[in-house]
C-alpha atoms as a PDB file:
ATOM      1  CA  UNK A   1     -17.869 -22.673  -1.773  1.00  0.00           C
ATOM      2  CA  UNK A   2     -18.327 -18.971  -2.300  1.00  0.00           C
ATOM      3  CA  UNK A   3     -21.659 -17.987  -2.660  1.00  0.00           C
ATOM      4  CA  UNK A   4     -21.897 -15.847  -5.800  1.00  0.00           C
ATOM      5  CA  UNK A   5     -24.761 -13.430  -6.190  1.00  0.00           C
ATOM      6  CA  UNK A   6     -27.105 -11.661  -8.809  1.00  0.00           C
ATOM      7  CA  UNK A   7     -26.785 -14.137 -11.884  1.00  0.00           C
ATOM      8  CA  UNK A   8     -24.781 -17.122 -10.055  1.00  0.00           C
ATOM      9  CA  UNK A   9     -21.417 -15.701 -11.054  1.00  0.00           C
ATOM     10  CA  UNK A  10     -20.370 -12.114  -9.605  1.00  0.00           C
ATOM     11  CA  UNK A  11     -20.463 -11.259  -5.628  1.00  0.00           C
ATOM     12  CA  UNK A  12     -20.092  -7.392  -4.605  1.00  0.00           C
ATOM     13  CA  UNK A  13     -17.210  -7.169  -2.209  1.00  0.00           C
ATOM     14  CA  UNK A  14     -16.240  -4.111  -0.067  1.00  0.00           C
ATOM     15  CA  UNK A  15     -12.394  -3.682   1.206  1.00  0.00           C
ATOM     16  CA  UNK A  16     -11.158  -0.738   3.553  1.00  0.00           C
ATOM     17  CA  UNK A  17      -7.300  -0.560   4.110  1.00  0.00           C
ATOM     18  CA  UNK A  18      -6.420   1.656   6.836  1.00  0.00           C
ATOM     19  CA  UNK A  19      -2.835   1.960   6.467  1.00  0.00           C
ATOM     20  CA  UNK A  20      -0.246   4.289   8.342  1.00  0.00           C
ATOM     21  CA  UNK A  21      -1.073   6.745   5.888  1.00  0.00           C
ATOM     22  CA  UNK A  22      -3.963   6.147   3.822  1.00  0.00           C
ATOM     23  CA  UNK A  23      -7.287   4.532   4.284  1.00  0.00           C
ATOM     24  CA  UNK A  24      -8.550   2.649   1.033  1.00  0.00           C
ATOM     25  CA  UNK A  25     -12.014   1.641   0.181  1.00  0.00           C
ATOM     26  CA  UNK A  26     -12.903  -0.430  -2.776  1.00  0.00           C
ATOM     27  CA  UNK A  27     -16.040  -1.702  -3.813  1.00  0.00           C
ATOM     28  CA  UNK A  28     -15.879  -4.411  -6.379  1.00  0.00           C
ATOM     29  CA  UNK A  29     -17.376  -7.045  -8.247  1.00  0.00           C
ATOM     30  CA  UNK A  30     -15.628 -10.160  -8.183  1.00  0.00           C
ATOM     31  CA  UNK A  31     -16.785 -12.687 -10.812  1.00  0.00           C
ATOM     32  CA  UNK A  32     -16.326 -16.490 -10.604  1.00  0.00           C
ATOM     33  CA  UNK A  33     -13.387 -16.835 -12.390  1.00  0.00           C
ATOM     34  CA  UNK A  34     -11.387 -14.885  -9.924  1.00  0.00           C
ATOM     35  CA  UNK A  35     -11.301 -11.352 -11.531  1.00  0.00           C
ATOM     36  CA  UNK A  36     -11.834  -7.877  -9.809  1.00  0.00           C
ATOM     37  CA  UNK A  37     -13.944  -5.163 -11.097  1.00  0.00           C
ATOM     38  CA  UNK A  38     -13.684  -2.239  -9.378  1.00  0.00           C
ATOM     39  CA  UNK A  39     -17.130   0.004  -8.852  1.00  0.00           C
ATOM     40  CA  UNK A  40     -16.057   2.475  -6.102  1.00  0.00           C
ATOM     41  CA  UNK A  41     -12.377   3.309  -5.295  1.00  0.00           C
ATOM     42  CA  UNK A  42     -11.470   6.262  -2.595  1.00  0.00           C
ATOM     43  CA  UNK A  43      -8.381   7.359  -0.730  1.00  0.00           C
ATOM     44  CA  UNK A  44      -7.874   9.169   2.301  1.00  0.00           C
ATOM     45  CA  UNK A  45      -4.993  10.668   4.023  1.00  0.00           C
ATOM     46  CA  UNK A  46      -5.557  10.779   8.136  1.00  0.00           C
ATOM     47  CA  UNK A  47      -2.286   9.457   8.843  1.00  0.00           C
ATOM     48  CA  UNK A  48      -3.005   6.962  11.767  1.00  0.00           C
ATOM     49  CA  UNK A  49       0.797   5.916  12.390  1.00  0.00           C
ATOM     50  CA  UNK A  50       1.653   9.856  13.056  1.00  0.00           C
ATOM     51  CA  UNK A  51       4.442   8.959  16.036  1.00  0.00           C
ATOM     52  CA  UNK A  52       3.379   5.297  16.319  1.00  0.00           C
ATOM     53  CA  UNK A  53       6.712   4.385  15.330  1.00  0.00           C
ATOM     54  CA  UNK A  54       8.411   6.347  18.297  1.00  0.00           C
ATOM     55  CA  UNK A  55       5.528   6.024  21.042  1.00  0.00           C
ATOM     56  CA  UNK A  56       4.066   2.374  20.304  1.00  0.00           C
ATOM     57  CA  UNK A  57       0.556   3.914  20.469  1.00  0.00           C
ATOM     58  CA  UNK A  58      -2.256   5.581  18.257  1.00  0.00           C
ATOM     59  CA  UNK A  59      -2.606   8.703  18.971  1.00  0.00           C
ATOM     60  CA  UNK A  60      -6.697   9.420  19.849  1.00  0.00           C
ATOM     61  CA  UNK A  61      -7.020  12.238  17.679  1.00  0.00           C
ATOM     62  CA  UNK A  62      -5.749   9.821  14.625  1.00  0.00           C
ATOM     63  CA  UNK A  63      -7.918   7.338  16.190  1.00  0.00           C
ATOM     64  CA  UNK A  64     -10.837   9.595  15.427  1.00  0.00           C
ATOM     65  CA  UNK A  65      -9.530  10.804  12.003  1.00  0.00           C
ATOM     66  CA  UNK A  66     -10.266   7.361  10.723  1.00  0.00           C
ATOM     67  CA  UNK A  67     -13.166   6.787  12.688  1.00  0.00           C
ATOM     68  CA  UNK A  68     -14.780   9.850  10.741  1.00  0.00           C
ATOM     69  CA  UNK A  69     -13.684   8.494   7.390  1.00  0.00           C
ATOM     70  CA  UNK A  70     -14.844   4.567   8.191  1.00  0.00           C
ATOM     71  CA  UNK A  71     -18.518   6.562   8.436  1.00  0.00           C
ATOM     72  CA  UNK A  72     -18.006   8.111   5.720  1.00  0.00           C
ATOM     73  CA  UNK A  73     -17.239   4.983   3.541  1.00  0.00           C
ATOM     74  CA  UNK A  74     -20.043   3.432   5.208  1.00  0.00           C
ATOM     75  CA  UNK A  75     -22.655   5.543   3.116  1.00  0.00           C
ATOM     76  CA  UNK A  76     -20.567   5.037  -0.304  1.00  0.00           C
ATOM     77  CA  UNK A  77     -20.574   1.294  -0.037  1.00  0.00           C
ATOM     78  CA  UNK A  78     -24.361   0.669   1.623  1.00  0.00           C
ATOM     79  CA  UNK A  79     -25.850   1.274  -1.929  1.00  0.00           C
ATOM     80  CA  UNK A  80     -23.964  -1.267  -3.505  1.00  0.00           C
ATOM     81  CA  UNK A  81     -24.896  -4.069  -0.758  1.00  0.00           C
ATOM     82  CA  UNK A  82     -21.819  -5.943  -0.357  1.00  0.00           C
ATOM     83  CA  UNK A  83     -21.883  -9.438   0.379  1.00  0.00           C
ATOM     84  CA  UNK A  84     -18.878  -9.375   2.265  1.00  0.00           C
ATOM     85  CA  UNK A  85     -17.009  -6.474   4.118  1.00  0.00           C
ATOM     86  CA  UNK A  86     -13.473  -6.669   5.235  1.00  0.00           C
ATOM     87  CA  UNK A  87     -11.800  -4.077   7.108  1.00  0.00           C
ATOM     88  CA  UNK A  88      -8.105  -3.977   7.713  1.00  0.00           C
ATOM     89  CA  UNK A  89      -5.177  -2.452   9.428  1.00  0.00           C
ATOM     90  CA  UNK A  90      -1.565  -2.894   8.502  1.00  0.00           C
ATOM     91  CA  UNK A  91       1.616  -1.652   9.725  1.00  0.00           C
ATOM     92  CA  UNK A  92       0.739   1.430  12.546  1.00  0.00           C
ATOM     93  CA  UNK A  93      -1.956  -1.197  13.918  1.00  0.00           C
ATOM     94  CA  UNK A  94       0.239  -4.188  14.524  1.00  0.00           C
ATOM     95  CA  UNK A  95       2.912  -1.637  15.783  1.00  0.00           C
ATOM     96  CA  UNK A  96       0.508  -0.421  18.075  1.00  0.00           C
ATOM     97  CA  UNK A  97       0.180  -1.615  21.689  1.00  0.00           C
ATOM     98  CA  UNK A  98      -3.337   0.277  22.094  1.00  0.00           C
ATOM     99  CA  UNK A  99      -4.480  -1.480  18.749  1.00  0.00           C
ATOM    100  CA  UNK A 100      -7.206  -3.519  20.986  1.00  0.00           C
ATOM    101  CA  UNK A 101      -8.805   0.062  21.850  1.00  0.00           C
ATOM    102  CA  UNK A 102      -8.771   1.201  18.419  1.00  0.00           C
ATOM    103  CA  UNK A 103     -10.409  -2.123  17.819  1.00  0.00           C
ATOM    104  CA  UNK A 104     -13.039  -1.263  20.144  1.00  0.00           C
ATOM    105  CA  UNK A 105     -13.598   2.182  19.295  1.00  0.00           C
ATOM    106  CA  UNK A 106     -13.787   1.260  15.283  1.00  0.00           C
ATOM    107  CA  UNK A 107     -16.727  -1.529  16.222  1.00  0.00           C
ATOM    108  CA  UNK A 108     -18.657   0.453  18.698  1.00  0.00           C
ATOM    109  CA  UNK A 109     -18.969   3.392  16.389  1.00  0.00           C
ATOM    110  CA  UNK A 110     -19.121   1.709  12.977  1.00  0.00           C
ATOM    111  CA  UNK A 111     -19.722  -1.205  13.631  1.00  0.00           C
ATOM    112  CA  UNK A 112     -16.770  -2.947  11.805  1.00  0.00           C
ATOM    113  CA  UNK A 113     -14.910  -5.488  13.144  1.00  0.00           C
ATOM    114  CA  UNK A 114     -11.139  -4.761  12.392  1.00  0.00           C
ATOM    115  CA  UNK A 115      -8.971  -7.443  11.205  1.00  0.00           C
ATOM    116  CA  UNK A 116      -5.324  -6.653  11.703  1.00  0.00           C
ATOM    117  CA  UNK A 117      -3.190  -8.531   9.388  1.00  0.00           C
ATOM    118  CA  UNK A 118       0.605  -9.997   9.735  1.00  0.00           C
ATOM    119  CA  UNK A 119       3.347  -8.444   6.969  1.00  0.00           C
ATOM    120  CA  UNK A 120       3.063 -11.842   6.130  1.00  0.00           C
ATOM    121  CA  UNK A 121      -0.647 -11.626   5.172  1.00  0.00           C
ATOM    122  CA  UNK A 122       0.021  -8.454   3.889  1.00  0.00           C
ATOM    123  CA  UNK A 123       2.608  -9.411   1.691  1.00  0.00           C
ATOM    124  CA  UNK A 124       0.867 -12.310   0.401  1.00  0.00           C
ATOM    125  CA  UNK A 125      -2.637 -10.847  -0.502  1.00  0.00           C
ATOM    126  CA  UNK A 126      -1.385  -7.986  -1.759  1.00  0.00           C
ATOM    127  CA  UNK A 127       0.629  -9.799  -4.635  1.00  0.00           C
ATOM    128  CA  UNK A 128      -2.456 -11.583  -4.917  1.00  0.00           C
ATOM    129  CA  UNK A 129      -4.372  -8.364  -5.813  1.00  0.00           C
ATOM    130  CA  UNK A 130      -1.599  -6.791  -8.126  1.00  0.00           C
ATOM    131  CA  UNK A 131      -1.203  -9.465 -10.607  1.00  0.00           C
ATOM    132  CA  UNK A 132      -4.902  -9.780 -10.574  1.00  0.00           C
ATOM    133  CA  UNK A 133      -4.263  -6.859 -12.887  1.00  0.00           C
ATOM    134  CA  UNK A 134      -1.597  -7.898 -15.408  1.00  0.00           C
ATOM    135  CA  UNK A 135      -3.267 -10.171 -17.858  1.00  0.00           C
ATOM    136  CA  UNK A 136      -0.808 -13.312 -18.671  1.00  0.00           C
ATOM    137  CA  UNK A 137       1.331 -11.985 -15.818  1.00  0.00           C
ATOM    138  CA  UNK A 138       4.456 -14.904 -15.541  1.00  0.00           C
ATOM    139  CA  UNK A 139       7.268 -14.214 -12.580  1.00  0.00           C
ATOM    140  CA  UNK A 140       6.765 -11.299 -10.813  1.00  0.00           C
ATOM    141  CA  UNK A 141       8.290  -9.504  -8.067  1.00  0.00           C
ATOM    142  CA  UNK A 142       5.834  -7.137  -6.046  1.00  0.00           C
ATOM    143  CA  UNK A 143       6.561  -4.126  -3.561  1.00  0.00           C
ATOM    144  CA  UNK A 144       4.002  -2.419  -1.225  1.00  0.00           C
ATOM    145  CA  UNK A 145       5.854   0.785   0.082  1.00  0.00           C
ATOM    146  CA  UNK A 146       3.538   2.291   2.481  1.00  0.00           C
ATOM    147  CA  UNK A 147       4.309   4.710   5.301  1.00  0.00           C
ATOM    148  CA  UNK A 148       5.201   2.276   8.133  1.00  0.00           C
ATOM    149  CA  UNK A 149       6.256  -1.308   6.357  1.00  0.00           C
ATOM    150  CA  UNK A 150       7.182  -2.562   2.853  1.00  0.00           C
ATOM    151  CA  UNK A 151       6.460  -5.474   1.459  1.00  0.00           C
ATOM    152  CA  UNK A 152       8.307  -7.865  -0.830  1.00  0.00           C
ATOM    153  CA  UNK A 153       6.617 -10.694  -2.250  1.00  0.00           C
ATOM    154  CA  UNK A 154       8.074 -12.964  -5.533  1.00  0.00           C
ATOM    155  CA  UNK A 155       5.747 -15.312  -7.481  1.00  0.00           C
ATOM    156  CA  UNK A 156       5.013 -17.378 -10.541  1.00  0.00           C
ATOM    157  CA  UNK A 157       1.383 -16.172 -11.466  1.00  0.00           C
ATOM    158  CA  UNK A 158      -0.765 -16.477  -8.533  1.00  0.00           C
ATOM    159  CA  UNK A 159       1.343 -18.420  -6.376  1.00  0.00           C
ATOM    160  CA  UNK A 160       3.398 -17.066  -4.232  1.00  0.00           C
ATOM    161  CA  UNK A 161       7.169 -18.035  -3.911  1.00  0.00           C
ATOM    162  CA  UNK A 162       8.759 -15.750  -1.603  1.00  0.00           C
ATOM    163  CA  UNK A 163       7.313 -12.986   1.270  1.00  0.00           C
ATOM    164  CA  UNK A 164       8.519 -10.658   3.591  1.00  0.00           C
ATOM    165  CA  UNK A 165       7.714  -7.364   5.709  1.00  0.00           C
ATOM    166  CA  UNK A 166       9.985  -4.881   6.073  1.00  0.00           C
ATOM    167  CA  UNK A 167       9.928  -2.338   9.003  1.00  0.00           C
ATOM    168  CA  UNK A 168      10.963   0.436   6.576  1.00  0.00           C
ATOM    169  CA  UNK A 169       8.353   3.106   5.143  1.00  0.00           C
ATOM    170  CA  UNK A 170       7.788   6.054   3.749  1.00  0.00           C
ATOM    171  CA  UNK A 171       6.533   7.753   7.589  1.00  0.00           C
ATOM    172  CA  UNK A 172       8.277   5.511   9.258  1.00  0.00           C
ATOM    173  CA  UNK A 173      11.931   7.058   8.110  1.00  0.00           C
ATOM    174  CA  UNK A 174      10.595  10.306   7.585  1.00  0.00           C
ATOM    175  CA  UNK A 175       9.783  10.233  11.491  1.00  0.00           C
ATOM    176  CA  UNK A 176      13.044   8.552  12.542  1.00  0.00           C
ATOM    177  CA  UNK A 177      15.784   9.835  10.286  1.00  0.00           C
ATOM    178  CA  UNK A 178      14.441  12.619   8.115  1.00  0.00           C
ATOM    179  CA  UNK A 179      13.624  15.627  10.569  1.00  0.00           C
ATOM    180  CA  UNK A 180      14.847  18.528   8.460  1.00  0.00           C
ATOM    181  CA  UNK A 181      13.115  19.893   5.564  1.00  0.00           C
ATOM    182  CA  UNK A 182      14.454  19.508   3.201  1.00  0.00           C
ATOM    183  CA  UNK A 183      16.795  16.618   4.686  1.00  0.00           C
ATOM    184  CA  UNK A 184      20.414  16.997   5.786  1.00  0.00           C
ATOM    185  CA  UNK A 185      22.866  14.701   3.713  1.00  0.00           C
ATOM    186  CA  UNK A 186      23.621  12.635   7.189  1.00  0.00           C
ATOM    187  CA  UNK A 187      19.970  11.905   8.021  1.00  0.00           C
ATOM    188  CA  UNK A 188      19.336  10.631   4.223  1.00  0.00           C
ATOM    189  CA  UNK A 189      22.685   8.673   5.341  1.00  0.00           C
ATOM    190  CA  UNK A 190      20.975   7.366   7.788  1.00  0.00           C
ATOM    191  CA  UNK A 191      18.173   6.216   6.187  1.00  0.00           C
ATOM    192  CA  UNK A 192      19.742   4.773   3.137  1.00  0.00           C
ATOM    193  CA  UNK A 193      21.575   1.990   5.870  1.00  0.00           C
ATOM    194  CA  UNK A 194      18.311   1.406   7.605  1.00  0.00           C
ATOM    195  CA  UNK A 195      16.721   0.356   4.320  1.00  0.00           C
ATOM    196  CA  UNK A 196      19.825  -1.369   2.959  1.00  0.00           C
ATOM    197  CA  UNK A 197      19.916  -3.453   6.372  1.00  0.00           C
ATOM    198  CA  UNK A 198      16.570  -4.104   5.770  1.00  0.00           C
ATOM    199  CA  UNK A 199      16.906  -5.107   2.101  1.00  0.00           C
ATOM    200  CA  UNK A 200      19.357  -7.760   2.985  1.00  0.00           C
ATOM    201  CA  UNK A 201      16.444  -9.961   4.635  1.00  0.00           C
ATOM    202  CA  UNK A 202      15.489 -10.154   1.013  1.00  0.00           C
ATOM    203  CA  UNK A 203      19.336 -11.113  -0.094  1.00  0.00           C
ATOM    204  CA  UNK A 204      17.608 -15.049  -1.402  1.00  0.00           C
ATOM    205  CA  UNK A 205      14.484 -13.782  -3.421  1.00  0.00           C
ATOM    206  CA  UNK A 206      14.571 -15.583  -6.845  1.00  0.00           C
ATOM    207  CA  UNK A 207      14.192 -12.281  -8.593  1.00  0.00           C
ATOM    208  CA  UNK A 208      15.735 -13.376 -11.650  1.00  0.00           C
ATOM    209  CA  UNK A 209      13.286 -13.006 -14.401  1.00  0.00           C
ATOM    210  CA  UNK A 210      10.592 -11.751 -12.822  1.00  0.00           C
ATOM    211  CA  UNK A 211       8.583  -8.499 -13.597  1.00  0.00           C
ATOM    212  CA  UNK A 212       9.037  -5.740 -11.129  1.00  0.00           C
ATOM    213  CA  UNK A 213       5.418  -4.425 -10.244  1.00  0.00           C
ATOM    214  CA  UNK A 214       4.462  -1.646  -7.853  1.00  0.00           C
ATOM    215  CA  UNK A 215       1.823  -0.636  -5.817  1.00  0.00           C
ATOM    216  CA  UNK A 216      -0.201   1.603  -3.264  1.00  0.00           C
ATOM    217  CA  UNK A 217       0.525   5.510  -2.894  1.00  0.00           C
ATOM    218  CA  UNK A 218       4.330   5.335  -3.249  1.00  0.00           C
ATOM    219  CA  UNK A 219       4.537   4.155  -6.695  1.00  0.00           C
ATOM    220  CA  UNK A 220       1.673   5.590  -8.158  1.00  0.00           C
ATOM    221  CA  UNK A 221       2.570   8.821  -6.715  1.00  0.00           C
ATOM    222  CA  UNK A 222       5.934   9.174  -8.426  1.00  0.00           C
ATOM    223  CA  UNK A 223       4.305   7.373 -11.888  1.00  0.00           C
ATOM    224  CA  UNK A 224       1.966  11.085 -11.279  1.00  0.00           C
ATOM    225  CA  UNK A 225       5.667  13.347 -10.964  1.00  0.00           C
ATOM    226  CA  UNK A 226       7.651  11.527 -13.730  1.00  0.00           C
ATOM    227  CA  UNK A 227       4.718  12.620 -16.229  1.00  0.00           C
ATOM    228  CA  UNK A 228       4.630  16.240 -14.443  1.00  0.00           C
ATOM    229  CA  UNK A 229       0.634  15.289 -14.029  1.00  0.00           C
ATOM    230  CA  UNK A 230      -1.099  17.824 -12.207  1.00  0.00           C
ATOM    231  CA  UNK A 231      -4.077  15.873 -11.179  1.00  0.00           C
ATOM    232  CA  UNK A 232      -3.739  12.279 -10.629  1.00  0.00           C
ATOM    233  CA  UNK A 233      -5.230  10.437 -13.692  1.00  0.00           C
ATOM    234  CA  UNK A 234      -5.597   6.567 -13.529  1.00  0.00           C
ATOM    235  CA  UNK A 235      -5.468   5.953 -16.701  1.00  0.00           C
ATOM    236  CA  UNK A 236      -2.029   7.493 -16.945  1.00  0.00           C
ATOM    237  CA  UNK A 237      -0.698   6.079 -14.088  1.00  0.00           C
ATOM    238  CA  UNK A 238      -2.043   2.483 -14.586  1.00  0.00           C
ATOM    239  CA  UNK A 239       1.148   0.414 -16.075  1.00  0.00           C
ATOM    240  CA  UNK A 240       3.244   2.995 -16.537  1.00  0.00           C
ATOM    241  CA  UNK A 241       6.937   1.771 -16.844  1.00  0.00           C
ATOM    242  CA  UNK A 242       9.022   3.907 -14.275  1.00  0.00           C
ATOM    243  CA  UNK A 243      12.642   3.508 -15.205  1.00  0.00           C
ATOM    244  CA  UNK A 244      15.552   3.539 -12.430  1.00  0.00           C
ATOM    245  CA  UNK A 245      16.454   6.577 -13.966  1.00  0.00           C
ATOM    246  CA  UNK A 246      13.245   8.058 -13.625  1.00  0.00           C
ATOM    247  CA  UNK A 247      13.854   7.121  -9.732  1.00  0.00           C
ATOM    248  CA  UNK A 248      17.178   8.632  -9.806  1.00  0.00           C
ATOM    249  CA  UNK A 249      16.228  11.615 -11.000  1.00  0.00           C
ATOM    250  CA  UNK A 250      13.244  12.095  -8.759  1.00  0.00           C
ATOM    251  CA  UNK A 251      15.172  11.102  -5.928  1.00  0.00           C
ATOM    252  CA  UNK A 252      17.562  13.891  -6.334  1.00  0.00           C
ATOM    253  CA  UNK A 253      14.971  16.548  -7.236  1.00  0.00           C
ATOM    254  CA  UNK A 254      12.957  16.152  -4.105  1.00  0.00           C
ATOM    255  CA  UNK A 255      15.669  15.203  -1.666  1.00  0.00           C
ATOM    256  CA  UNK A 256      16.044  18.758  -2.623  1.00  0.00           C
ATOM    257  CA  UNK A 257      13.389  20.627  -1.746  1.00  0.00           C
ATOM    258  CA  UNK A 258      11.083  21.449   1.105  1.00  0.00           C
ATOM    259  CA  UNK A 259       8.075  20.055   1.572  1.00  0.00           C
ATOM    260  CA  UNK A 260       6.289  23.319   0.840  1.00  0.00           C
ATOM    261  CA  UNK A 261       7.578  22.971  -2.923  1.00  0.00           C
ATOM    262  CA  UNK A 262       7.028  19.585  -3.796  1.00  0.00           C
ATOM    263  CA  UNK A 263       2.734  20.415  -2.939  1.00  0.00           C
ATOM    264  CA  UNK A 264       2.760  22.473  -5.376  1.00  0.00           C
ATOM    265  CA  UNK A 265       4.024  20.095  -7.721  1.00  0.00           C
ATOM    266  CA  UNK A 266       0.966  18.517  -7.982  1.00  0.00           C
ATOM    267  CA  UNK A 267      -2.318  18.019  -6.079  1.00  0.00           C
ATOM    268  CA  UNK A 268      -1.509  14.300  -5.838  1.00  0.00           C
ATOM    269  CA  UNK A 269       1.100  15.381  -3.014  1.00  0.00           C
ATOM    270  CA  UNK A 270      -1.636  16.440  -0.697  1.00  0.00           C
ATOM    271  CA  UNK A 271      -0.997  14.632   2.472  1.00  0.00           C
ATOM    272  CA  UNK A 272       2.495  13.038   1.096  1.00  0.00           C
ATOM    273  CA  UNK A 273       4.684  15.779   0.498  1.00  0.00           C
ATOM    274  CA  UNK A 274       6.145  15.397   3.807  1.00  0.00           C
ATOM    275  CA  UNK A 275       7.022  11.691   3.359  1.00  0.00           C
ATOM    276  CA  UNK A 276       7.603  11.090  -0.578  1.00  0.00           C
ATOM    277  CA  UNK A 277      11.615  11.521   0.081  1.00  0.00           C
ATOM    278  CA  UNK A 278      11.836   8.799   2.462  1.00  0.00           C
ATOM    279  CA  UNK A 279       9.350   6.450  -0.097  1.00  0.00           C
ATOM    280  CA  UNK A 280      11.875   7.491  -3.326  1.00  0.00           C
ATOM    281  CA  UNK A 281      14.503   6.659  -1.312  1.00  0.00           C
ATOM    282  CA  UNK A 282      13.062   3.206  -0.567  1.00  0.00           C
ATOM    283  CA  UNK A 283      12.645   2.645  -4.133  1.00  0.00           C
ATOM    284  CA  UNK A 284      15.535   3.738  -5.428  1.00  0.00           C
ATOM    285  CA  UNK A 285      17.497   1.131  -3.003  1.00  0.00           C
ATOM    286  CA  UNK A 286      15.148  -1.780  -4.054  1.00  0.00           C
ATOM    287  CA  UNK A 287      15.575  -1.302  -7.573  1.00  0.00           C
ATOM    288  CA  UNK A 288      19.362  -1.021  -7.492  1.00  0.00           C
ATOM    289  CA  UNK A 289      19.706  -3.230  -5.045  1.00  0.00           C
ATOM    290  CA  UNK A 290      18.158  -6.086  -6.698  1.00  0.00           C
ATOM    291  CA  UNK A 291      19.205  -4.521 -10.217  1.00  0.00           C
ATOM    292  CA  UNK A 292      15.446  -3.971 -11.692  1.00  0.00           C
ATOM    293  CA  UNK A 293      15.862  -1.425 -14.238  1.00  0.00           C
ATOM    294  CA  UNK A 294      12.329  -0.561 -14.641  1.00  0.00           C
ATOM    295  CA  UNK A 295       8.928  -1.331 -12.512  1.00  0.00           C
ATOM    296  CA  UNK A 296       5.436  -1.665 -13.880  1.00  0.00           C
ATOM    297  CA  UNK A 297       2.993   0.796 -11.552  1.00  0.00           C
ATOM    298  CA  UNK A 298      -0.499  -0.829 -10.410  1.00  0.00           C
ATOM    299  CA  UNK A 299      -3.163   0.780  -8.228  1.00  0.00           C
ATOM    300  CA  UNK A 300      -3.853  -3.247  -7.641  1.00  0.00           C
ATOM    301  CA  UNK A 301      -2.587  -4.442  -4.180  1.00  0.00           C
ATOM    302  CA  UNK A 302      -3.959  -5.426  -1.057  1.00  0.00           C
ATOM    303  CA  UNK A 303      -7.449  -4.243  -1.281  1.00  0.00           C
ATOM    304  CA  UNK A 304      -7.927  -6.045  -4.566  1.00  0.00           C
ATOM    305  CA  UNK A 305      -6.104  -9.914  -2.778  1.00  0.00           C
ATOM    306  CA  UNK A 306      -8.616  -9.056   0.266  1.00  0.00           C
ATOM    307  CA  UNK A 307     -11.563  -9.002  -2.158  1.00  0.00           C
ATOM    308  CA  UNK A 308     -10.431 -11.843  -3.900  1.00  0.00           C
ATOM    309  CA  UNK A 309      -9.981 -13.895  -0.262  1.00  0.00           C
ATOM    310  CA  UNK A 310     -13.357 -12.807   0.648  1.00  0.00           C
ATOM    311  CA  UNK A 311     -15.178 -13.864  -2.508  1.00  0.00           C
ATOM    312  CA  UNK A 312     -13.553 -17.579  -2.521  1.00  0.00           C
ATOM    313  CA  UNK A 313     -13.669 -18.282   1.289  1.00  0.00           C
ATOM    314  CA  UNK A 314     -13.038 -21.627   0.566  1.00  0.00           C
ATOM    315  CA  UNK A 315      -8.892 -20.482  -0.462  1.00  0.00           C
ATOM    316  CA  UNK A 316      -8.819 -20.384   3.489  1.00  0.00           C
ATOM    317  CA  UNK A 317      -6.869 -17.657   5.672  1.00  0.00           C
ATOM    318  CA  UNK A 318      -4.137 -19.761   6.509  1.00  0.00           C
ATOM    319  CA  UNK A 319      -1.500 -19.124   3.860  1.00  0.00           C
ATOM    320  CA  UNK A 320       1.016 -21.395   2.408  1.00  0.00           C
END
């Protein structure tokens, strides 16, 4: 039974999603019937998985990058005295084979016990947090590019039909294939048959009819660039419909240009420039690969199904 506080029907929840790229914090209210009100949202960009994919280890100076922003997001959570704290890793820290020491550094000098999560668990709670935004939300398809995996999950409402991890992201090719700047037509060759290989684990996915939803830094990124925003603005980039075309065309702009350029396209490429090729390119392949011709853009995903989980305990953390 999850035990609700204040009035008997809301519990304060705190999620931190350290990610290959980013690390997330929400703060949120969850009330009793199962929806998420966000009260403190921040993103940071310290890059943990920098060479994880190559070396199989977190490099210490990363390791202390996020240790200085887990403090950090310590102080802007203590005044809203969560009842329940999760923090996560994803992708770099399953990859990792020093995760355990990372583990160890995060609780001795935070004090947070790190939960690393399966793609699996990823996959699932992270659908779980997206259509957690889309009122009346039927089928639904949702993808979680990040920098190191990507996530496919399919679903009727809040149950989840379908799930998989994929090893392909936006760092992850960026750091295999993707070592010119701007990239050589062979290495986005390359890429394009990693994530097709990839995309064929997915081949049985009962897409058909279902909304196409996207989430985390990827999509909402690109949502920013097709309106030529200059500063990120939720409000803008919350549902926006992002055509294939749309993709397309951003594909072919930035597969363009150096890295150096697309910053100064807008401030929300701080910390992505480098990597936003390789996560267009992933999108483009899902969408025409599994012929969506648009995809709704969320800043819902993971964080949001983790603050669900930890406000109804009693949904378990064995998944279906």
């Amino acid at each position: 039974m999850a035990r609700f506080q204040h009035d008997g029907l809301a519990m304060i929840v705190s999620v931190i999603d350290i990610g290959t790229n980013t690390v997330l914090l929400l703060v949120a209210r969850v009330v009793s019937d199962g929806s998420v009100f966000p009260l403190v949202g921040e993103q940071r960009l310290p890059r943990l998985g920098r060479g994880v994919d190559a070396s199989r280890n977190i490099h210490t100076d990363a390791m202390q990058r996020v240790i200085e922003v887990l403090r950090e997001y310590r102080g802007l959570m203590n005044p809203h005295a969560p009842g329940r704290t999760v923090v996560c890793g994803t992708s770099a820290v399953r990859d990792a084979a020093n995760r355990e020491e990372f583990a160890e550094r995060i609780r001795n000098e935070t004090g947070f016990a790190l939960e690393v999560l399966s793609g699996e668990e990823e996959a699932f709670w992270t659908y779980r947090g997206a259509v957690s935004g889309v009122p009346g939300i039927g089928r639904a398809t949702v993808i979680d590019i990040g920098g190191g995996s990507t996530e496919i999950t399919v679903g009727e409402s809040t149950n989840v039909q379908k799930r998989v991890s994929l090893d392909i992201g936006s760092v992850r090719l960026t750091e295999r294939f993707l070592h010119h700047d701007p990239p050589t037509r062979s290495e986005l060759a390359s890429a394009i048959e990693l994530v097709q290989n990839e995309l064929s684990r997915a081949a049985d996915f009962p897409f058909s009819g279902s909304t196409l939803i996207g989430v985390a830094g990827t999509a909402t990124t690109l949502a920013a660039l097709a309106q030529g925003l200059k500063e990120f603005d939720a409000g803008a980039v919350t549902n926006y419909r992002l055509t294939l075309e749309n993709v397309k065309h951003l594909f072919r702009t930035l597969r363009a240009m150096p890295s150096g350029m697309i910053r100064e396209l807008s401030s929300v490429m701080e910390g992505r420039s480098d990597v936003i090729t390789g996560g267009v390119l992933i999108l483009r392949e899902i969408m025409a690969h599994f012929n969506f011709d648009e995809m709704v853009v969320s800043e819902r995903g993971l964080r949001y199904g983790l603050a669900i989980r930890e406000a109804f305990p009693a949904s378990g953390r064995s998944l279906p």
